[in-house]
Protein backbone atom coordinates (compact mmCIF):
# COMPACT_ATOMS: atom_id res chain seq x y z
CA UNK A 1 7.53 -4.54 10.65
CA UNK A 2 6.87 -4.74 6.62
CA UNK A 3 8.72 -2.08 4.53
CA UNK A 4 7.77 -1.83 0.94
CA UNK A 5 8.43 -0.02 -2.31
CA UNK A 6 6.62 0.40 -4.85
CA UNK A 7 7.41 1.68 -8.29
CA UNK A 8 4.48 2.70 -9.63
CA UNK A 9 5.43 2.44 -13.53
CA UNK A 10 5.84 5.05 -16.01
CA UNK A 11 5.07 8.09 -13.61
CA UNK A 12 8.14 7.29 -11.93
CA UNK A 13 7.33 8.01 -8.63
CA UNK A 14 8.17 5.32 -6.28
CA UNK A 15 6.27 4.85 -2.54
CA UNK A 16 8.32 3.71 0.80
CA UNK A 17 5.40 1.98 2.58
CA UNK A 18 6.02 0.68 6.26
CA UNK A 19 3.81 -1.29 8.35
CA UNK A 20 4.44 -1.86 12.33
CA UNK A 21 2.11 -4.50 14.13
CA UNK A 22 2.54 -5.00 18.10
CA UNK A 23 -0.77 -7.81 18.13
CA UNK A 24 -0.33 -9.07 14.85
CA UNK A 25 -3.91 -8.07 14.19
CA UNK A 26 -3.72 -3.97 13.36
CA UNK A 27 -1.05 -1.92 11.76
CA UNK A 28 0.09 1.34 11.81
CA UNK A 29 1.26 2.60 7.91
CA UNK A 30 3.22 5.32 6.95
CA UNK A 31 4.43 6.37 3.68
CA UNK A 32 7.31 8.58 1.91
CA UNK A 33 6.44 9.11 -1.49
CA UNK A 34 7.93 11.01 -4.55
CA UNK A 35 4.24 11.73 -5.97
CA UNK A 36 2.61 15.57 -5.54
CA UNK A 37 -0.90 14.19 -5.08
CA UNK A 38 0.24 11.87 -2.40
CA UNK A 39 2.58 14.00 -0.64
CA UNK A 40 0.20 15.38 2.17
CA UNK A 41 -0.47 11.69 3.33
CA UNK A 42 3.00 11.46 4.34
CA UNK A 43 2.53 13.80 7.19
CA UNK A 44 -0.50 10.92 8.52
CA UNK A 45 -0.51 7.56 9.56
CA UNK A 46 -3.03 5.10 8.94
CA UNK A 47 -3.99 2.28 11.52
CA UNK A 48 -6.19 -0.49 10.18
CA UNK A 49 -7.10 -4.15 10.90
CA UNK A 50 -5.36 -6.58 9.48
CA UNK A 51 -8.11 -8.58 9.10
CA UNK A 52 -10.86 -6.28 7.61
CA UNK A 53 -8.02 -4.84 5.31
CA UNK A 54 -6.58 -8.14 3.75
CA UNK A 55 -9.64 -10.34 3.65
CA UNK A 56 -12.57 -7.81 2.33
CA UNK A 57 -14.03 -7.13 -0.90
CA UNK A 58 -11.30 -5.57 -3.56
CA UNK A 59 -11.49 -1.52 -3.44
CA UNK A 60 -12.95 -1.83 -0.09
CA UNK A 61 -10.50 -0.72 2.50
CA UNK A 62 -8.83 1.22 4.40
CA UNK A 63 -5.76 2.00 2.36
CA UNK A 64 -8.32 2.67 -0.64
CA UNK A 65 -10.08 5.03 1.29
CA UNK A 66 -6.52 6.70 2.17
CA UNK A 67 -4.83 7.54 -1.24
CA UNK A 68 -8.60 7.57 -3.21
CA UNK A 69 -8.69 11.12 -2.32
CA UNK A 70 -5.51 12.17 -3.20
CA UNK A 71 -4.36 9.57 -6.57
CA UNK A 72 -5.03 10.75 -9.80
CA UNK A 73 -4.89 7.48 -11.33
CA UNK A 74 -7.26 4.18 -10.34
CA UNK A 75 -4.22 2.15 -11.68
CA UNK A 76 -1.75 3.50 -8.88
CA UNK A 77 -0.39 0.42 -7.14
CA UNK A 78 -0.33 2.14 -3.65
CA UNK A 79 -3.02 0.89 -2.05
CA UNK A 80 -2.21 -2.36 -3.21
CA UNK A 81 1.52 -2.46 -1.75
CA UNK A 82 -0.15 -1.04 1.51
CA UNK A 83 -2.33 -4.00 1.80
CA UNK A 84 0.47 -6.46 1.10
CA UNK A 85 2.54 -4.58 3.83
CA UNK A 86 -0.38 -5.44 6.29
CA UNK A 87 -0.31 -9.04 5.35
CA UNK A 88 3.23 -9.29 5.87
CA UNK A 89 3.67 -6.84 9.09
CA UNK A 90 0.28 -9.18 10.80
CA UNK A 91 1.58 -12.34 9.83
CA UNK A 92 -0.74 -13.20 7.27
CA UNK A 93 1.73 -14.18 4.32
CA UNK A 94 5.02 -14.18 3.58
CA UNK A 95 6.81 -11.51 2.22
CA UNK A 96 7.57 -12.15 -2.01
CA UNK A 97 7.72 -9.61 -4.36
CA UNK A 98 4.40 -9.04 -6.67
CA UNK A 99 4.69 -7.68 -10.40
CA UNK A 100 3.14 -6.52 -13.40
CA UNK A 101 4.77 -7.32 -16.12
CA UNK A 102 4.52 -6.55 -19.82
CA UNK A 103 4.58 -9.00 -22.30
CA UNK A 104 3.75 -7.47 -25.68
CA UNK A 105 2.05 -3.64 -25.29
CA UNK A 106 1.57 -3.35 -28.98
C-alpha cells in the first residue's frame, strides 16, 4: 500500500491518495479530497495497471482520464500524485517526496 497527499498549491485543497496492489502489477486507488469538483470521485475507485499507468505517454492514463472530467485546472497535481502512488504501491520506485518549488515568481 502507497498513501499520498498532495497539496495542490494556492487552492488549498489537499488530496489523500491510496494505492493497494496484491500482484504488484495493478492497483486499486481511492481518494479523499477537500476539492468540490473532485468530491464525487471519492465515492469510486479506480483500478489500473501499473505498467500502462507509469510507463506511457504523459497525459495518457488512467488517473488522467479519472479527475480530467471533474478538475478545473490542467495544473492540478492529482493525477500526478496518483501515478506516483502506483509506482510506489507496484514496486516500481521508491517512495520520496516530489515538489514544485518557487524560486522567484516575480
Amino acid at each position: 500500500m502507497a498513501r499520498v497527499t498532495v497539496n495542490s498549491g494556492i487552492c488549498g485543497f489537499n488530496t489523500s491518495i491510496t494505492a493497494n496492489s496484491e500482484d504488484m502489477q495493478h492497483a486499486t486507488l481511492r481518494i479523499e479530497t477537500g476539492c468540490p469538483n473532485l468530491k464525487p470521485l471519492e465515492a469510486v475507485s479506480l483500478d489500473v495497471d501499473a505498467y500502462l499507468e507509469c510507463f506511457g505517454k504523459i497525459g495518457e492514463s488512467s488517473a488522467f482520464d479519472f479527475v480530467r472530467g471533474h478538475c478545473k485546472h490542467p495544473a492540478c497535481p492529482v493525477a500526478s500524485g496518483m501515478i506516483k502512488a502506483v509506482e510506489v504501491a507496484c514496486g516500481l520506485a521508491l517512495p520520496k517526496d516530489a515538489s514544485i518549488h518557487f524560486e522567484d515568481a516575480r
